[in-house]
Protein backbone atom coordinates (compact mmCIF):
# COMPACT_ATOMS: atom_id res chain seq x y z
CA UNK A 1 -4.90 -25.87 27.55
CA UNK A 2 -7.31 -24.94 24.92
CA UNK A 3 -10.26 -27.29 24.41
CA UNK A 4 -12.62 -26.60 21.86
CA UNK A 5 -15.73 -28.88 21.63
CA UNK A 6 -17.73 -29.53 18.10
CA UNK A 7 -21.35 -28.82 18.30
CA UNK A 8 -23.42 -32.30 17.53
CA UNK A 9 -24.03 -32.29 14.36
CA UNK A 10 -27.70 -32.87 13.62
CA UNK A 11 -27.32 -35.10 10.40
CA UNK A 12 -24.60 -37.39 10.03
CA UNK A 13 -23.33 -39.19 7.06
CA UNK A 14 -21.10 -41.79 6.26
CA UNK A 15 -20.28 -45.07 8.49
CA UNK A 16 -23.15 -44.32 10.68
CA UNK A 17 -21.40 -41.78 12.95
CA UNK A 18 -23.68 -40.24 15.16
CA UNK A 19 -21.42 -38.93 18.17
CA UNK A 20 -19.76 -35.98 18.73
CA UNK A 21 -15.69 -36.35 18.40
CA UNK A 22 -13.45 -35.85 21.01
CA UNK A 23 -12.41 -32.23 22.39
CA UNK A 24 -10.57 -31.12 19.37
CA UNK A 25 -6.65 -29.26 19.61
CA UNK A 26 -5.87 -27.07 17.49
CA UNK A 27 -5.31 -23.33 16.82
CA UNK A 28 -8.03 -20.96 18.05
CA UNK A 29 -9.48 -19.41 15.29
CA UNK A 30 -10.19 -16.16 17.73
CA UNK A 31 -7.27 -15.96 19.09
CA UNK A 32 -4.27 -17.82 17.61
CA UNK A 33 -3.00 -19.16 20.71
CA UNK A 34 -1.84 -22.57 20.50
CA UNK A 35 -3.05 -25.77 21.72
CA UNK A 36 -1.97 -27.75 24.92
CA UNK A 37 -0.11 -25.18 27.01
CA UNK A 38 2.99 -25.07 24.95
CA UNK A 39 2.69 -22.15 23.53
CA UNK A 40 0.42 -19.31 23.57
CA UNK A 41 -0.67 -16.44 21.34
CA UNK A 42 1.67 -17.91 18.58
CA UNK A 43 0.36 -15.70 15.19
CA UNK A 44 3.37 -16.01 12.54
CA UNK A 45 5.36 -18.89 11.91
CA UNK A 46 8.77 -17.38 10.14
CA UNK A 47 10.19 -17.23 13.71
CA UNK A 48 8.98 -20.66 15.14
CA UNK A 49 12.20 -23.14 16.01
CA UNK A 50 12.72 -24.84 12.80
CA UNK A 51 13.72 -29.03 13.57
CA UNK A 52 16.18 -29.92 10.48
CA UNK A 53 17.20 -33.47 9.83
CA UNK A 54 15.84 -35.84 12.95
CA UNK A 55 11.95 -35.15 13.12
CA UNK A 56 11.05 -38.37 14.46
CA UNK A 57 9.68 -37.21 17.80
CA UNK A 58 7.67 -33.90 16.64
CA UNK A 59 6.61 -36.07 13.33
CA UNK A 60 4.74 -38.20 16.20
CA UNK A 61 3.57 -35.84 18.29
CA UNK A 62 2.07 -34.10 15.26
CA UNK A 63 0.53 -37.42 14.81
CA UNK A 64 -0.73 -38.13 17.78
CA UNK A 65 -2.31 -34.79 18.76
CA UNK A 66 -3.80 -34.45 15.43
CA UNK A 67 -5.53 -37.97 14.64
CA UNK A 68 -3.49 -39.15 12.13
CA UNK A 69 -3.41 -35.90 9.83
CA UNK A 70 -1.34 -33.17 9.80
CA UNK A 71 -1.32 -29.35 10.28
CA UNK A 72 0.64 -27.45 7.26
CA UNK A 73 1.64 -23.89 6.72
CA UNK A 74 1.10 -21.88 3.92
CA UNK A 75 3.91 -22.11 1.06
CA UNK A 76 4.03 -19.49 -0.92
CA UNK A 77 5.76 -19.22 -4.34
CA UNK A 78 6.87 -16.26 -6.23
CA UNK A 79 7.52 -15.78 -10.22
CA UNK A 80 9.56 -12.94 -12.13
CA UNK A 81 7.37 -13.84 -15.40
CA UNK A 82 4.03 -12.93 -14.48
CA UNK A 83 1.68 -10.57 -12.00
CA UNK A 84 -0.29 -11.70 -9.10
CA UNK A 85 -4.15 -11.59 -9.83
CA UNK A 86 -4.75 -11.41 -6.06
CA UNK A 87 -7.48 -13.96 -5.80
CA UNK A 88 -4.76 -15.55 -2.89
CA UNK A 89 -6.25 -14.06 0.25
CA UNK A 90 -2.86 -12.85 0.69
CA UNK A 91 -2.66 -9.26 2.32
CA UNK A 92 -2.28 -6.63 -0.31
CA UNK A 93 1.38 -5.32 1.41
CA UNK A 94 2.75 -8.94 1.13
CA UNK A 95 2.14 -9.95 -2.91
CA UNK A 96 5.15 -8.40 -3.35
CA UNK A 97 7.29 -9.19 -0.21
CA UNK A 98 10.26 -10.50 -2.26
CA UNK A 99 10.55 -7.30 -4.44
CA UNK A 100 9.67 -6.06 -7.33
CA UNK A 101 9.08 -8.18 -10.47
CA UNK A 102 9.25 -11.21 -7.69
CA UNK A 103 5.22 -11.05 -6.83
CA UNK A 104 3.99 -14.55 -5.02
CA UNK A 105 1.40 -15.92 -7.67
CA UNK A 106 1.27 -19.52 -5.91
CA UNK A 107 0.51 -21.72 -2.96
CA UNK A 108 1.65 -24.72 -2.97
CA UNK A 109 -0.44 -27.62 -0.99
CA UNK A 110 1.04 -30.33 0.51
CA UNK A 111 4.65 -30.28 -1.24
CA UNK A 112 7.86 -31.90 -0.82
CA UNK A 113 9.27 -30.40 -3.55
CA UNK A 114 10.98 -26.59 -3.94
CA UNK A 115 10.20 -24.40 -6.03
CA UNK A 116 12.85 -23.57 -9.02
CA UNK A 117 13.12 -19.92 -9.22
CA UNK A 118 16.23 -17.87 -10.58
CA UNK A 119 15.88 -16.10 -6.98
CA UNK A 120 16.38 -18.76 -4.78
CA UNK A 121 14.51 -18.40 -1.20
CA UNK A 122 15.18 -21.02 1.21
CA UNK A 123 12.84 -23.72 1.29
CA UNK A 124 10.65 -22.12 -1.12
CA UNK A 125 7.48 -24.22 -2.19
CA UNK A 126 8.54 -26.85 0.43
CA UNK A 127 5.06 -27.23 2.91
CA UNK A 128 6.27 -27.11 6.94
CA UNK A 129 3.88 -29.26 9.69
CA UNK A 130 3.23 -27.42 12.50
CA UNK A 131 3.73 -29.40 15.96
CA UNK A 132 1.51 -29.21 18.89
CA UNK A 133 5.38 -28.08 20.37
CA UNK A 134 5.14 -25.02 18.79
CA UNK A 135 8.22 -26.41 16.31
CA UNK A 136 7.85 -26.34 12.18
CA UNK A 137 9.11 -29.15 10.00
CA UNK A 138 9.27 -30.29 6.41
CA UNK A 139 6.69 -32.67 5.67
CA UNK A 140 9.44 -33.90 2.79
CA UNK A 141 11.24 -34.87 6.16
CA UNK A 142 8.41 -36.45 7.43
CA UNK A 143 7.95 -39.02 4.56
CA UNK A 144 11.70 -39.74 4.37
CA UNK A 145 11.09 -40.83 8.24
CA UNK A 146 7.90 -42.30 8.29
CA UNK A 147 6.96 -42.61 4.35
CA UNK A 148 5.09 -45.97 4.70
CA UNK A 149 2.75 -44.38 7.06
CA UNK A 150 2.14 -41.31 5.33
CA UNK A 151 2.23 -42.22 1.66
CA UNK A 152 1.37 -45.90 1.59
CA UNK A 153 2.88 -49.17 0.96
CA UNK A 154 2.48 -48.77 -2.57
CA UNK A 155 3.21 -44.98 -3.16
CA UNK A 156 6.31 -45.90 -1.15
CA UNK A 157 7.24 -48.90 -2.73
CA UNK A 158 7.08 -47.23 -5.83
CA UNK A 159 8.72 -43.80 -6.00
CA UNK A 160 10.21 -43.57 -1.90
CA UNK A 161 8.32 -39.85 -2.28
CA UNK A 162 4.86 -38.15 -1.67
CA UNK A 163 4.91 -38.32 -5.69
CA UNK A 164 2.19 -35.28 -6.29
CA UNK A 165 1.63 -31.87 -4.91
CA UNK A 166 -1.21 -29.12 -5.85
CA UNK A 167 -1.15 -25.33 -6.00
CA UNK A 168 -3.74 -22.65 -6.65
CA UNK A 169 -2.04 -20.48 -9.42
CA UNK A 170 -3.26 -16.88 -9.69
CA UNK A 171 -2.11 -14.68 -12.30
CA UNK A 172 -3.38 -10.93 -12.91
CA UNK A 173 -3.15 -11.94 -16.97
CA UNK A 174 -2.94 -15.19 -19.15
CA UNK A 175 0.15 -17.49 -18.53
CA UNK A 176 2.62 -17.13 -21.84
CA UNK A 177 2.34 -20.46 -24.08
CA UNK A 178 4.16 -22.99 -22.45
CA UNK A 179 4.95 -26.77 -22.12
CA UNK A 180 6.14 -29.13 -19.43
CA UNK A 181 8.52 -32.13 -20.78
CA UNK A 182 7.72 -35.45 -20.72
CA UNK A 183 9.48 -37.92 -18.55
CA UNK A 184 12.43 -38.67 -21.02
CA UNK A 185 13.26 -35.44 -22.12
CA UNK A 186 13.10 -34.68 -18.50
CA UNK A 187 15.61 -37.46 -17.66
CA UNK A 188 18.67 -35.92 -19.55
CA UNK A 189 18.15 -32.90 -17.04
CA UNK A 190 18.02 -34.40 -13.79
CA UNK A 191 14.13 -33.90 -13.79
CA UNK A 192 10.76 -35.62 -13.91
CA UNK A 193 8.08 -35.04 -16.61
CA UNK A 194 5.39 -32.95 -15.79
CA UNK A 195 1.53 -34.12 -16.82
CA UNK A 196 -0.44 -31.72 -14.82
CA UNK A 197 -4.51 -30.97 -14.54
CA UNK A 198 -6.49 -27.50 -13.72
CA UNK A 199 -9.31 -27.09 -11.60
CA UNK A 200 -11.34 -23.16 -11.52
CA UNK A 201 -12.98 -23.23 -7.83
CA UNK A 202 -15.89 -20.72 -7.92
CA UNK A 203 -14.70 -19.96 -3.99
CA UNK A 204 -10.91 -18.32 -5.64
CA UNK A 205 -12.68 -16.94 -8.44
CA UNK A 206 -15.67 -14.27 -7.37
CA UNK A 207 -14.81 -11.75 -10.53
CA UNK A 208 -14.71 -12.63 -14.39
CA UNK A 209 -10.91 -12.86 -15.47
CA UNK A 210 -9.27 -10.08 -17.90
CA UNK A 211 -7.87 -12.89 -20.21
CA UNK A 212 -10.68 -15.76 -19.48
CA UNK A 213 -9.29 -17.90 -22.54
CA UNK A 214 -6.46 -20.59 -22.48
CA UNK A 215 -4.94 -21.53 -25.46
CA UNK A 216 -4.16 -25.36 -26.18
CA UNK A 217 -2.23 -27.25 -28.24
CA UNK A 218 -2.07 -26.66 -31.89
CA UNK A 219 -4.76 -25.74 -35.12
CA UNK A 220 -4.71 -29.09 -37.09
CA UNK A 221 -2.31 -28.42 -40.25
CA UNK A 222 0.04 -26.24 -38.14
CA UNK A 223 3.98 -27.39 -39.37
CA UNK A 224 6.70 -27.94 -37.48
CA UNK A 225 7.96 -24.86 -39.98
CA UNK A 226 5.93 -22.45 -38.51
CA UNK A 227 6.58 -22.91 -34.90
CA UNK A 228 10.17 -23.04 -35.72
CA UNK A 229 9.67 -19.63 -37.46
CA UNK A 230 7.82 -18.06 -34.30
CA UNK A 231 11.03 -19.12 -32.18
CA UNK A 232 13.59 -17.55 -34.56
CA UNK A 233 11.37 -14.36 -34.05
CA UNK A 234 11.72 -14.85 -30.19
CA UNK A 235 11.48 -11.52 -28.54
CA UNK A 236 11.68 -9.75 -31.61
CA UNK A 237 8.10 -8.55 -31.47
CA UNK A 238 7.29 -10.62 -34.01
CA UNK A 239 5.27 -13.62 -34.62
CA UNK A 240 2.89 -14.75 -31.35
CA UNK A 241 2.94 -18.25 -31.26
CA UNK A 242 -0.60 -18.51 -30.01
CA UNK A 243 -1.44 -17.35 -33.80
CA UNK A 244 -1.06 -21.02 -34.32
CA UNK A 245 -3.08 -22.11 -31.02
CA UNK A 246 -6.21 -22.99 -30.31
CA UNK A 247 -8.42 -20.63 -27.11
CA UNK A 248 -10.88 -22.13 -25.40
CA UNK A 249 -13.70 -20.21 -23.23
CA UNK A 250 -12.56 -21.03 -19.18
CA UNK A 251 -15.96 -21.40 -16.67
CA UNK A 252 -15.34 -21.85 -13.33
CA UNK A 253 -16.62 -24.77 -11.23
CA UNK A 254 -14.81 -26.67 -14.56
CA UNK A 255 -11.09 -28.21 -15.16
CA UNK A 256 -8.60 -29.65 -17.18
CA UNK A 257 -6.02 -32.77 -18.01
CA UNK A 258 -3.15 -31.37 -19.35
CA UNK A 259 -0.05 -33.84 -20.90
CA UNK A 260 3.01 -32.98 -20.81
CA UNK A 261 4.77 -31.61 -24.40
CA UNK A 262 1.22 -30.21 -24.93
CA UNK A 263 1.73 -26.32 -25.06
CA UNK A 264 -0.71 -23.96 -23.61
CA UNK A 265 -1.65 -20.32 -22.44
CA UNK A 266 -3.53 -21.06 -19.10
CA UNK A 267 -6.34 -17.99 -18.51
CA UNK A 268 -5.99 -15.41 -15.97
CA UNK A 269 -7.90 -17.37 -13.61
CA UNK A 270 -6.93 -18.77 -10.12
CA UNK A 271 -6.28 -22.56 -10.40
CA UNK A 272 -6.26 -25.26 -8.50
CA UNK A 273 -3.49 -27.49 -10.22
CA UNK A 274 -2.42 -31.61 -9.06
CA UNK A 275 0.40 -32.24 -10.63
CA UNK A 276 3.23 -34.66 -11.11
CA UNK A 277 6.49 -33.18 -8.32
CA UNK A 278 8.15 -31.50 -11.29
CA UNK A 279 8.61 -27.79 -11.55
CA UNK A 280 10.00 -28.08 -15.42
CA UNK A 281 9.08 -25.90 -18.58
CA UNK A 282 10.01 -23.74 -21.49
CA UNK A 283 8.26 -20.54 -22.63
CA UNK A 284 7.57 -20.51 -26.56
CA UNK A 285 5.57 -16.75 -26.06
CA UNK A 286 8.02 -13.83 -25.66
CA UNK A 287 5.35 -11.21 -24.55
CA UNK A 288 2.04 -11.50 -22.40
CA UNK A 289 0.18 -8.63 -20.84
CA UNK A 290 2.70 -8.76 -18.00
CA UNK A 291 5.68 -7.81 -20.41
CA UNK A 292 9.02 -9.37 -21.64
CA UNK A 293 9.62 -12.69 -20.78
CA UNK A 294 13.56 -13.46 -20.65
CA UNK A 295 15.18 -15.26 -23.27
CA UNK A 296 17.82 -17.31 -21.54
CA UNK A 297 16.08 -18.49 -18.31
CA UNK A 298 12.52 -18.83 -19.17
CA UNK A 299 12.93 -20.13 -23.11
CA UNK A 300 15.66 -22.39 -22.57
CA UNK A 301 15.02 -23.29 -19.02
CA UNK A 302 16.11 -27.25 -18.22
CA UNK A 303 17.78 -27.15 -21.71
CA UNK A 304 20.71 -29.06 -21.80
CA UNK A 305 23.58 -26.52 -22.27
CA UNK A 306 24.83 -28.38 -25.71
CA UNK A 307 20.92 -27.64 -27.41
CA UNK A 308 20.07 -24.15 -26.37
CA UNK A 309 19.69 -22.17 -28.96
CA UNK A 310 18.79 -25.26 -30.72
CA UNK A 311 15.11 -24.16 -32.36
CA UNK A 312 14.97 -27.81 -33.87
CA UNK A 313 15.34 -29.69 -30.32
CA UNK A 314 12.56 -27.18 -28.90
CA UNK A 315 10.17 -28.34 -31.79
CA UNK A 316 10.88 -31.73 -31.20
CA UNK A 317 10.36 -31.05 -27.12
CA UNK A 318 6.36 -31.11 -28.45
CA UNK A 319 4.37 -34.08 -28.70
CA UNK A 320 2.53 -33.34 -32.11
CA UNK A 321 0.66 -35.63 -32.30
CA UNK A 322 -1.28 -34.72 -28.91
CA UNK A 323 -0.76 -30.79 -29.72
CA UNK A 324 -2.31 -31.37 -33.12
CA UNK A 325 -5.15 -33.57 -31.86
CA UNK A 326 -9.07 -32.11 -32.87
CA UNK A 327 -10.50 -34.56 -30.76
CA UNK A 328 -8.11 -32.86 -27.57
CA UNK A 329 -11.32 -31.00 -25.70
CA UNK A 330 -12.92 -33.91 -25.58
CA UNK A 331 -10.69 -35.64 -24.47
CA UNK A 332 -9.04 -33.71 -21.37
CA UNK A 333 -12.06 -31.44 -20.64
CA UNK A 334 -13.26 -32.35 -17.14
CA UNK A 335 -16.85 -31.16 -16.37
CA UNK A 336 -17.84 -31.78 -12.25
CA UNK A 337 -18.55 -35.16 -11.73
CA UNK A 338 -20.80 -36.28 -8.43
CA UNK A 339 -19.76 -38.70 -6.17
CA UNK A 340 -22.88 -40.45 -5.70
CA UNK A 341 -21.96 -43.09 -3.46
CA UNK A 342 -20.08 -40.45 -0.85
CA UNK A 343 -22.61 -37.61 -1.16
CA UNK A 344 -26.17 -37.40 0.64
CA UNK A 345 -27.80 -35.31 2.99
CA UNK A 346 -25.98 -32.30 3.85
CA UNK A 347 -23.11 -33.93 1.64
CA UNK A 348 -22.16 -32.81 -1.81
CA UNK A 349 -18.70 -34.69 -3.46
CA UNK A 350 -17.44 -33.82 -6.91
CA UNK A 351 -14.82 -35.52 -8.78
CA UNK A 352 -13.19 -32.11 -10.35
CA UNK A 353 -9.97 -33.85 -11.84
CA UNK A 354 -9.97 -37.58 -12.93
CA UNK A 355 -9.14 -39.59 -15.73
CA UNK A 356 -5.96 -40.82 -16.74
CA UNK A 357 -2.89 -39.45 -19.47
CA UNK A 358 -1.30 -41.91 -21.27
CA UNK A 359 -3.35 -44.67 -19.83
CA UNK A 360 -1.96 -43.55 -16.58
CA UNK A 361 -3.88 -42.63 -13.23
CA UNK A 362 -0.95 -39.72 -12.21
CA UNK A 363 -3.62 -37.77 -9.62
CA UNK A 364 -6.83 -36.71 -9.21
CA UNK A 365 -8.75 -34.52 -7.03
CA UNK A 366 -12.59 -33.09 -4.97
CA UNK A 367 -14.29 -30.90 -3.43
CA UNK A 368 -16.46 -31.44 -0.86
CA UNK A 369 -19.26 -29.15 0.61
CA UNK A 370 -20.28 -30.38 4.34
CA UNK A 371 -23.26 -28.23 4.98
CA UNK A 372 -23.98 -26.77 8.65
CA UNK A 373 -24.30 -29.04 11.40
CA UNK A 374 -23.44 -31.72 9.58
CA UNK A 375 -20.05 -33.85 9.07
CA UNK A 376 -18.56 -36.22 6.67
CA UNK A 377 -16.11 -39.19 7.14
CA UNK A 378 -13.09 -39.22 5.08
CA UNK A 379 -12.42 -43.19 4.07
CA UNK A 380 -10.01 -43.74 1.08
CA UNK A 381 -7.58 -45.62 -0.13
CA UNK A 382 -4.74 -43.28 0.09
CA UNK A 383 -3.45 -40.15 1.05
CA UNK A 384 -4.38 -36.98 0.29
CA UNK A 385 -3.86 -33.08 0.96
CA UNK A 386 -6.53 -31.19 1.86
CA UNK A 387 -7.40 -27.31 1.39
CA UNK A 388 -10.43 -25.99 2.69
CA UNK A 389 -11.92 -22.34 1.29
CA UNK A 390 -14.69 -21.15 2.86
CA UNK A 391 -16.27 -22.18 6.25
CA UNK A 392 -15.47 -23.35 9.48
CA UNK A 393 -15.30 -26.79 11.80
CA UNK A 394 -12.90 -29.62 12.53
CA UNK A 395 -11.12 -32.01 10.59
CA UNK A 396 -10.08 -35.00 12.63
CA UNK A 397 -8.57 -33.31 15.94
CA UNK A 398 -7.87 -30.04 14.57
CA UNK A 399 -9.64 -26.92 14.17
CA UNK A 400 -10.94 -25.46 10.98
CA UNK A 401 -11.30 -21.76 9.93
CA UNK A 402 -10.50 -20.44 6.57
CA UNK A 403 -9.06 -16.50 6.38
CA UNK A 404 -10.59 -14.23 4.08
CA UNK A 405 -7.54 -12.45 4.53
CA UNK A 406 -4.06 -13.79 5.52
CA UNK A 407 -0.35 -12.34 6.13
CA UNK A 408 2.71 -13.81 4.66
CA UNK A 409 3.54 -15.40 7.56
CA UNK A 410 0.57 -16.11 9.01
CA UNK A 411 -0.66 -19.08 11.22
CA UNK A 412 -4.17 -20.04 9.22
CA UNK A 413 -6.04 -23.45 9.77
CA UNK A 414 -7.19 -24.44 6.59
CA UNK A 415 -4.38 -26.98 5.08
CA UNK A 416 -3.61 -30.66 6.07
CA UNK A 417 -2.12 -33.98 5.15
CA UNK A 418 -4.24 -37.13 6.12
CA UNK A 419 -2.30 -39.83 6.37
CA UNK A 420 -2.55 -42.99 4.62
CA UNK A 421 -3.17 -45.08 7.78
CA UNK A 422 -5.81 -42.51 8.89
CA UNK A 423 -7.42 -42.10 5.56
CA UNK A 424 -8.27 -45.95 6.13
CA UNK A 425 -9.10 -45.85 9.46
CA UNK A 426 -11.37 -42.78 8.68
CA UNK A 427 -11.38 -38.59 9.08
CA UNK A 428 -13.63 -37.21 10.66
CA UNK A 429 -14.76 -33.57 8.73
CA UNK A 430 -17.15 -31.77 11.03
CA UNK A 431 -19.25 -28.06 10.08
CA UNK A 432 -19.88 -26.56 13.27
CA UNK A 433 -20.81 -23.16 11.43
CA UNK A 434 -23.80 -21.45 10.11
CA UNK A 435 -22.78 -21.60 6.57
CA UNK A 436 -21.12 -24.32 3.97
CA UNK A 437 -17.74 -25.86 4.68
CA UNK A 438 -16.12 -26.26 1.58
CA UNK A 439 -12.56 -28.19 0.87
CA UNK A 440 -10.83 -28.95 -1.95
CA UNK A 441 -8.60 -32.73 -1.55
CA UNK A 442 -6.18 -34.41 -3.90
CA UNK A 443 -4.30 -37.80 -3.97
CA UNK A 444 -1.25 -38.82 -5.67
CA UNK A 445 -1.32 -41.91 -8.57
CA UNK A 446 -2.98 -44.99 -8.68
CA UNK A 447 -5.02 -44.14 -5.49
CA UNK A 448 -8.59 -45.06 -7.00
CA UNK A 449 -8.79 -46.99 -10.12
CA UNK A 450 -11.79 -48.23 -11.71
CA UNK A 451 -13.55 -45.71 -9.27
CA UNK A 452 -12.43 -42.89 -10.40
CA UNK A 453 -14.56 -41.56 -13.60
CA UNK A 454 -13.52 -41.65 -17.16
CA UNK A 455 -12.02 -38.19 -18.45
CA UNK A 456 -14.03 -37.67 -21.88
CA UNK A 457 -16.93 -40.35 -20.89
């Protein structure tokens, strides 16, 4: 059995915690070897017995051993449109494990959904628990068996789904011009709209970005005319429809709201992106810096089969009146915001994606810095996943380390689910290092309300 003990932390914040947890199980950061004598010297997952269907019993031993929160594996995501910027940690043999012109540009935190590639890969974009049995399982299996105690009542009650996941989204150039549809236009395809937000972590982005600009909505006085002509000239080498766009300066440590049916040209930067569970779009830019973009597939993609082609229906997929908006930086820009009432000694929070779009609250997200030998108490009013990108420590009963550099397959400690039951009991986040321990958290709609702060206040 492997036992590791937390130092005692010599300031302590929140609730007035001033013990030391219990012996903590979890992977070894040294070694790899896995926790309570199941398994030992377990290093890549791809192998590990995979429980499909029933996951009742490792769902509670996962559980159990871990406090309430959950130990996930890395899901990466590939995409035939666009370069890797390698800002993922990911070793440099593996960015391209898939093939050529199939480089992963994503990780996916905390997701029930799967990713929507032409190239399917099984399960891709779906996030496995790992069990203290040395099994893997969905977590989308998980909330189908135990979704009140996971999501919450009300996330439950309301959509029977963990209804948000996050990525970090890191490509080599800018993204082409692109929009997500909103929940109608969604509808007559089987999907879900798409309102998503951007967050620029200083820890994923060490080196200015080739393409540092992202391009937004529309210039006020741009016709439905012109974006109609820059879609006949699709491919054609001819008109870019950013010529019509608006670029905006990205700085890291900042983020964005984005609505759906707003089109933009994200920067070359790595992201950290909550989103609605939708994995929806159309490309209106035929070339970026990474090359050709394919008509049928990317252009039309989630087009119903009687309107592509149709250059009128992808106008009308906009919302112009949002795209055309001069008031839309203020609006959706989303400078950090402290948490004063969870931050203190040794404790910095920061709000880095709030606010609602179209008066709704759809996610939001933090990031926390725990300096060393201190520890914070997680206490909220919903779930959440959790990344954590630089340091070292414990999060409820696991351990903590974050790579610098990680395989494909590769069993890293650095991603978990809290619970909603734990989350209001209360998570213990312990730094047990000599430097900053650093994670970025996110939780799905209507988790905070009035608590949350006002995007353009």
């Amino acid at each position: 059995m492997v036992r590791i003990f937390c130092a005692q932390p010599a300031n302590v914040i929140a609730q007035g915690m001033s013990t030391c947890p219990e012996p903590v199980y979890g992977f070894a950061h040294d070694v790899g070897s896995l926790s309570q004598g199941v398994r030992s010297m377990i290093r890549f997952w791809k192998n590990l017995p995979f429980v499909d269907g029933n996951v009742r019993h490792e769902l509670d031993a996962s559980l159990e051993a871990g406090g309430g929160v959950l130990q996930l594996l890395q899901a990466w995501v590939h995409r035939e449109f666009c370069n890797p910027g390698h800002n993922l940690r990911l070793h440099h043999e593996d960015y391209y494990i898939h093939g050529p012109r199939r480089g992963t540009d994503e990780r996916w935190f905390a997701s029930c959904m799967a990713a929507q590639n032409t190239h399917k890969i099984d399960h891709e974009g779906l996030s496995f628990v790992l069990s203290p049995n040395g099994r893997r399982f969905l977590l989308s299996d998980a909330v189908q068996e135990q979704g009140e105690l996971l999501v919450g009542k009300a996330m439950w009650d309301a959509f029977k789904k963990w209804y948000v996941y996050s990525k970090f989204f890191d490509n080599e150039g800018a993204l082409p011009w692109h929009a997500h549809m909103r929940d109608a236009d969604a509808a007559k395809v089987g999907q879900l709209g798409k309102p998503e937000s951007y967050y620029f972590s200083p820890h994923y982005n060490q080196q200015r970005a080739r393409e540092p600009i992202t391009f937004m909505g529309l210039r006020p006085g741009t016709t439905k005319e012109q974006v109609r002509r820059s879609l006949e000239l699709w491919g054609q080498g001819g008109d870019d429809i950013r010529h019509l766009s608006q670029g905006y300066l990205m700085q890291p440590g900042t983020g964005w709201l984005m609505p759906p049916a707003i089109g933009h040209a994200p920067a070359g930067w790595c992201t950290f992106e909550p989103q609605c569970p939708s994995d929806t779009f159309q490309m209106y830019q035929a070339r970026t810096s990474d090359g050709w973009l394919d008509r049928d597939s990317l252009l039309f993609k989630d087009i119903p089969d009687n309107r592509r082609g149709d250059f009128d229906h992808m106008v009308d997929l906009l919302d112009w009146e949002g795209n055309l908006d001069p008031d839309f930086a203020r609006k959706f820009y989303l400078p950090p915001v402290v948490d004063t009432k969870r931050s203190g000694h040794g404790i910095t929070r920061k709000w880095v994606v709030y606010g609602t779009i179209g008066g709704k609250e759809h996610f939001s997200a933090s990031e926390t810095t725990v300096e060393p030998g201190c520890q914070f108490v997680i206490q909220e009013p919903g779930a959440s996943g959790v990344v954590f990108v630089t340091g070292r420590g414990t999060i409820a009963k696991h351990r903590v380390h974050v790579s610098t550099l990680m395989r494909f397959y590769e069993v890293v400690n650095d991603e978990f689910f809290i619970s909603a039951k734990a989350a209001a009991e209360g998570v213990r986040v312990v730094n047990d290092g000599e430097s900053d321990l650093v994670f970025l958290q996110y939780s799905g709609p209507n988790t905070w309300g009035s608590e949350m702060p006002r995007a353009g206040s």
